[in-house]
C-alpha atoms as a PDB file:
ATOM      1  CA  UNK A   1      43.244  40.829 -91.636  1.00  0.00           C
ATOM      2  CA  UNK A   2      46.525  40.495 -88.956  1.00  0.00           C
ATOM      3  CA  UNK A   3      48.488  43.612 -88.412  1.00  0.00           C
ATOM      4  CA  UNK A   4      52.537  42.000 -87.983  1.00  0.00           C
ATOM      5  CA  UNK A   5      55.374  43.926 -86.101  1.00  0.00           C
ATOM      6  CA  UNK A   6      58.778  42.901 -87.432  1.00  0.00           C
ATOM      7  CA  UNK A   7      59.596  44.105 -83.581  1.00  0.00           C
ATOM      8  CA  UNK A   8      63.500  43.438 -83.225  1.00  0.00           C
ATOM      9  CA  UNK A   9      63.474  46.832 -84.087  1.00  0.00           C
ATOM     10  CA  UNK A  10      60.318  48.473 -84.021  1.00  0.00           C
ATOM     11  CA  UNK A  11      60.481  51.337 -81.525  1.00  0.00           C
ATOM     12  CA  UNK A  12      58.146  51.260 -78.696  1.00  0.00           C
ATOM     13  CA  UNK A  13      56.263  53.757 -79.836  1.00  0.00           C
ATOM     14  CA  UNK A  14      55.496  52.258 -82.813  1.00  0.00           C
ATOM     15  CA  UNK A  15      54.472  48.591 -80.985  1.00  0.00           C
ATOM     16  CA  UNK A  16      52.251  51.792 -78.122  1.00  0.00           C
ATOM     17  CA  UNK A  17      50.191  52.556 -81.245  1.00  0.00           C
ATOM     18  CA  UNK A  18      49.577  48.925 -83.162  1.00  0.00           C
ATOM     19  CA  UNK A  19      48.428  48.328 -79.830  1.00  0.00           C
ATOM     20  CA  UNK A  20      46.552  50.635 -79.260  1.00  0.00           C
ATOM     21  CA  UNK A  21      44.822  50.476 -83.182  1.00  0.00           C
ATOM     22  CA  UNK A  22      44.389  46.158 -81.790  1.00  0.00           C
ATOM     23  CA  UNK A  23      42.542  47.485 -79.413  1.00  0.00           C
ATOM     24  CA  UNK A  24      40.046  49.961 -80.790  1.00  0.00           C
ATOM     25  CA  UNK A  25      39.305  48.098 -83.852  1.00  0.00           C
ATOM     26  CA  UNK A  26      39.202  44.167 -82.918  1.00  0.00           C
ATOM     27  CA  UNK A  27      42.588  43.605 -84.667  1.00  0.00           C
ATOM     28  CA  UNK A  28      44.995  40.298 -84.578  1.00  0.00           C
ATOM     29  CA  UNK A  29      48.182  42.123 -84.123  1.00  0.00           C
ATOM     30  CA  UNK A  30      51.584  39.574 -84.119  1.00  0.00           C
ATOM     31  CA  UNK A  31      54.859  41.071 -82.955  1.00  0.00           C
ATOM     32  CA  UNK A  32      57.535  38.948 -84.258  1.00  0.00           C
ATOM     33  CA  UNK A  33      60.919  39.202 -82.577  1.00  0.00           C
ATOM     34  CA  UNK A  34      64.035  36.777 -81.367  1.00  0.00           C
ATOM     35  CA  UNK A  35      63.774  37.694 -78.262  1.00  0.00           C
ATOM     36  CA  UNK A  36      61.070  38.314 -75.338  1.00  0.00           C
ATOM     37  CA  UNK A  37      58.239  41.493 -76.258  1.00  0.00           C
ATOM     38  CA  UNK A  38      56.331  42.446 -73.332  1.00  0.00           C
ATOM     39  CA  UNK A  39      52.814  42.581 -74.459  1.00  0.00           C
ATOM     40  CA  UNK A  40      49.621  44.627 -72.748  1.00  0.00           C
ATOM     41  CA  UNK A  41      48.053  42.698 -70.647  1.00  0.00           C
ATOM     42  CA  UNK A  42      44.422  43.925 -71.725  1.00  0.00           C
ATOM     43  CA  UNK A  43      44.790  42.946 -75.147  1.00  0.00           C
ATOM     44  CA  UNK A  44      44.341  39.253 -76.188  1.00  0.00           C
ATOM     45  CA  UNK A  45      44.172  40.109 -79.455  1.00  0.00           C
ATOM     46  CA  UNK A  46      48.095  41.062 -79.449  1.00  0.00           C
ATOM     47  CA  UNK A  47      50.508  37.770 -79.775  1.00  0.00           C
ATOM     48  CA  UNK A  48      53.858  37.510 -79.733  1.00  0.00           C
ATOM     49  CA  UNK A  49      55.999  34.891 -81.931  1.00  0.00           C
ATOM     50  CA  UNK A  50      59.641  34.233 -80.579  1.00  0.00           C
ATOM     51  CA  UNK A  51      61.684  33.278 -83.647  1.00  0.00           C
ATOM     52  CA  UNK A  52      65.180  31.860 -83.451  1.00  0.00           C
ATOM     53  CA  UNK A  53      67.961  34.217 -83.079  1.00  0.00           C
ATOM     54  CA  UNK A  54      70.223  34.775 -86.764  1.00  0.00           C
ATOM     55  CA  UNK A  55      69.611  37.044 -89.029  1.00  0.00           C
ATOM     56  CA  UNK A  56      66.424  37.389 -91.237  1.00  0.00           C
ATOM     57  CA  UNK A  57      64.944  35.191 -88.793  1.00  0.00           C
ATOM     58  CA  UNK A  58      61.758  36.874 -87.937  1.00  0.00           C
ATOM     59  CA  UNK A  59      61.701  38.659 -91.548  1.00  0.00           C
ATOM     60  CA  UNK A  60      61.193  34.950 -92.997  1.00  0.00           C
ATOM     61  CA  UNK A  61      58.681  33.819 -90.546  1.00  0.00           C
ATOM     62  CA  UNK A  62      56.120  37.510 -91.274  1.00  0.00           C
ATOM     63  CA  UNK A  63      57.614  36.887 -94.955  1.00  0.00           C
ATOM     64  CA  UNK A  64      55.901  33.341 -94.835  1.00  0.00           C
ATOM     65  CA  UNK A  65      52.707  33.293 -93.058  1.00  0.00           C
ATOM     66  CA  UNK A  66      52.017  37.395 -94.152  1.00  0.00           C
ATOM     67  CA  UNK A  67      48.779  37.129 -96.282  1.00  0.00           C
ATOM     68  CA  UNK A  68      46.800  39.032 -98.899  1.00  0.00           C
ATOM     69  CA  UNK A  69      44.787  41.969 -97.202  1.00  0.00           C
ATOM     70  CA  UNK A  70      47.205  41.958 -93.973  1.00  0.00           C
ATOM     71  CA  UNK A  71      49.478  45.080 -92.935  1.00  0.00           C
ATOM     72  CA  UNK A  72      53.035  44.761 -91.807  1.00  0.00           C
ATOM     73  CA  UNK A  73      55.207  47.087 -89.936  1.00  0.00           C
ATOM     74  CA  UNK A  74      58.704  47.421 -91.301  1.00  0.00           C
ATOM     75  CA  UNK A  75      61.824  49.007 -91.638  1.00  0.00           C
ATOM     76  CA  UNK A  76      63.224  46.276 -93.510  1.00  0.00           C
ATOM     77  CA  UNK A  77      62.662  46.681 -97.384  1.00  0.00           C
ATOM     78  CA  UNK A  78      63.756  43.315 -98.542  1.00  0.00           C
ATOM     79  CA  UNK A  79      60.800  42.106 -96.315  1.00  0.00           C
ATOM     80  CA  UNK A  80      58.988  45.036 -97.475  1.00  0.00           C
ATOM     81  CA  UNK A  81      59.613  44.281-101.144  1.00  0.00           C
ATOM     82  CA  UNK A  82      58.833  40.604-100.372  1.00  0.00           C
ATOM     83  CA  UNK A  83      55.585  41.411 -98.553  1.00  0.00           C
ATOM     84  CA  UNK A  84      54.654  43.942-101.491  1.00  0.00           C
ATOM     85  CA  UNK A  85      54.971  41.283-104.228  1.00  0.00           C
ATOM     86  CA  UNK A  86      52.548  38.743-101.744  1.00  0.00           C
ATOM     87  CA  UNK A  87      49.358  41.724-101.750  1.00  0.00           C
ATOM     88  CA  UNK A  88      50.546  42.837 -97.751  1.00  0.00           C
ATOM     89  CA  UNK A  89      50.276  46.686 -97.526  1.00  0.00           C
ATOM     90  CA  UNK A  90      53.472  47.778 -95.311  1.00  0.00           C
ATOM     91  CA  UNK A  91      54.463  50.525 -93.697  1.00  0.00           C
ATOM     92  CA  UNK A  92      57.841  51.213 -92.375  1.00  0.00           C
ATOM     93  CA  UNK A  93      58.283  53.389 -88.509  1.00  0.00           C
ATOM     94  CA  UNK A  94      58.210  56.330 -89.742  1.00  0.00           C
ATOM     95  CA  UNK A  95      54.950  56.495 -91.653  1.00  0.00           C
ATOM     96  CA  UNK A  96      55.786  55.643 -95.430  1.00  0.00           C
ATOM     97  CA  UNK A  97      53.869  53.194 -97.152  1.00  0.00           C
ATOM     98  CA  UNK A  98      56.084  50.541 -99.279  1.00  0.00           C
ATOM     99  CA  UNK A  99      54.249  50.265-102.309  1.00  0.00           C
ATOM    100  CA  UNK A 100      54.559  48.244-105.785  1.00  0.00           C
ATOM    101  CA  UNK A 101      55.635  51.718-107.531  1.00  0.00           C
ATOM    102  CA  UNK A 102      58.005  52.795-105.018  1.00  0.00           C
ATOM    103  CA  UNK A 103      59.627  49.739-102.899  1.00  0.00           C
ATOM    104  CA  UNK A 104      62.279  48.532-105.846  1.00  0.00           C
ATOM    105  CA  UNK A 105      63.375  52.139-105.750  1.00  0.00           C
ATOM    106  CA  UNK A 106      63.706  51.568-101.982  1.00  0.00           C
ATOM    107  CA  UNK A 107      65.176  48.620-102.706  1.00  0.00           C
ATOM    108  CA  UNK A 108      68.403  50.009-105.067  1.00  0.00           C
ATOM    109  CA  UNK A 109      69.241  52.363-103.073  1.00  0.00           C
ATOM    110  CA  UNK A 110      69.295  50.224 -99.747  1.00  0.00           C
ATOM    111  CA  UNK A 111      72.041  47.676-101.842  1.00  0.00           C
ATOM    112  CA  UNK A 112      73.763  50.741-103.294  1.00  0.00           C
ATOM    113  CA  UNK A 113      74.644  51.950 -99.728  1.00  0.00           C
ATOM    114  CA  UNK A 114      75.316  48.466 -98.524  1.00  0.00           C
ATOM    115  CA  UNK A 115      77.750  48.278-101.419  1.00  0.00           C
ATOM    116  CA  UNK A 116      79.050  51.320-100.277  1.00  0.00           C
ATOM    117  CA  UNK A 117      79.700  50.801 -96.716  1.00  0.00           C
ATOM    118  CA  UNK A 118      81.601  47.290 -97.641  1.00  0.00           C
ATOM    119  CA  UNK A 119      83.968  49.462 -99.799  1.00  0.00           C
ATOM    120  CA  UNK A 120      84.661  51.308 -96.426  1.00  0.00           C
ATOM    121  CA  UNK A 121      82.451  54.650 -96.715  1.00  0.00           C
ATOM    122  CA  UNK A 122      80.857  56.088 -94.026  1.00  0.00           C
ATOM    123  CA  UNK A 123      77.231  56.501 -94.985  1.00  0.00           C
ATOM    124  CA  UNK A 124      75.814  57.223 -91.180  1.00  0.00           C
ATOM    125  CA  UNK A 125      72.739  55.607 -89.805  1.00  0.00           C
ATOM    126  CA  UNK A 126      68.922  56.680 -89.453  1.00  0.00           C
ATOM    127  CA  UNK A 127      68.750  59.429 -87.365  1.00  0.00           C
ATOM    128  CA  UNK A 128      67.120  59.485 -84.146  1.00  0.00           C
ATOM    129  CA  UNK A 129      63.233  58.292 -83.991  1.00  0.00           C
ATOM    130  CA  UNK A 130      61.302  61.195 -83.246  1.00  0.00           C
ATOM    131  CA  UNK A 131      58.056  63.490 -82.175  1.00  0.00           C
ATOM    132  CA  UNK A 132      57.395  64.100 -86.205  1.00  0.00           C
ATOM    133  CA  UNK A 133      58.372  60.174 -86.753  1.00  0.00           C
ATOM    134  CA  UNK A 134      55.527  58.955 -84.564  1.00  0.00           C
ATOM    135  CA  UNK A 135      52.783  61.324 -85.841  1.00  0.00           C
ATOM    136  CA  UNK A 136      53.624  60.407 -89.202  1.00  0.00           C
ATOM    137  CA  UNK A 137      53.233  56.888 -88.694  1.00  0.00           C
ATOM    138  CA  UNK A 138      50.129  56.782 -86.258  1.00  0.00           C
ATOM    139  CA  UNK A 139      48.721  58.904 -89.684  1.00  0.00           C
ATOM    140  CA  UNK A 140      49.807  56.109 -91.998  1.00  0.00           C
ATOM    141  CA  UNK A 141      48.790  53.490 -90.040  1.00  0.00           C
ATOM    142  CA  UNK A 142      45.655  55.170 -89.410  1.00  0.00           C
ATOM    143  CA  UNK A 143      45.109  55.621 -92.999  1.00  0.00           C
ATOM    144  CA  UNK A 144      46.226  52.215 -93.853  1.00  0.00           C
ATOM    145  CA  UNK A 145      44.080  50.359 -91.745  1.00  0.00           C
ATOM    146  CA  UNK A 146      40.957  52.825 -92.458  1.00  0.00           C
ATOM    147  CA  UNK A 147      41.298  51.629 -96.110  1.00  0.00           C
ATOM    148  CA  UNK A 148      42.231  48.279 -95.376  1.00  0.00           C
ATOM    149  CA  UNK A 149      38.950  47.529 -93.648  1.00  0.00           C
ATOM    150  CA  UNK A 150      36.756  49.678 -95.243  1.00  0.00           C
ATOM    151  CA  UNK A 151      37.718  47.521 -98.057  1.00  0.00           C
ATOM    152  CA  UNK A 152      36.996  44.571 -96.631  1.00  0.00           C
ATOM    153  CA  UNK A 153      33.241  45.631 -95.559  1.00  0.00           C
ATOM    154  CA  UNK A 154      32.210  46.701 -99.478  1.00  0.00           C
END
């Protein structure tokens, strides 16, 4: 099992705690990003891969070598929905788990308010990553990984 960052946009929080989860359980952890990621120095387990700079770059490269059994860190749902379909268990920055029930509801909604925003609406942005953002998603990825590998040991 690999645990990926899609870390373009990952806050640092987020990339604090994979680390930190790399660290306490043995865990391949790849941050994928177009440009540099400083990485802990005491972890060789955590790699970085520098993808080209365009867009969807580094959600093609997790998208392709993402397998079966890994987790991925996302806020992007088409690479969540694409991850989904391939058996990855993702969850996004703020703790929610993409899942085969709920990511092509993620999924509608995300194109609905794209479709919006190119007829000129103002649909505002996330709002700020916070305190309850980070607990919720060092639970999930707690969770995530607890099940993950207890899997794997049965």
């Amino acid at each position: 099992m690999k645990l990926w960052i899609d870390a373009d946009a990952a806050p640092r929080e987020v990339k604090e705690l994979a680390f930190r989860a790399a660290r306490r359980l043995g865990l391949d952890t790849v941050l994928v990003a177009n440009q540099r990621v400083p990485l802990p120095l005491d972890t060789p387990l955590v790699t970085a891969v520098r993808v080209e700079g365009g867009p969807d770059v580094a959600d093609r490269y997790i998208a392709e070598h993402a397998g079966p059994g890994d987790v991925a860190v996302t806020a992007d749902i088409p690479l969540a929905a694409a991850l989904v379909e391939k058996g990855v268990c993702v969850i996004d920055p703020r703790g929610e788990e993409y899942t085969a029930e709920n990511v092509g509801e993620r999924l509608s909604v995300r194109d609905f308010m794209d479709r919006m925003r190119m007829e000129g609406m103002t649909t505002g942005g996330p709002r700020p990553y916070g305190a309850k953002d980070r607990q919720a998603f060092a639970a999930a990825l707690d969770r995530v990984l607890t099940r993950m590998l207890g899997g794997r040991r049965g």
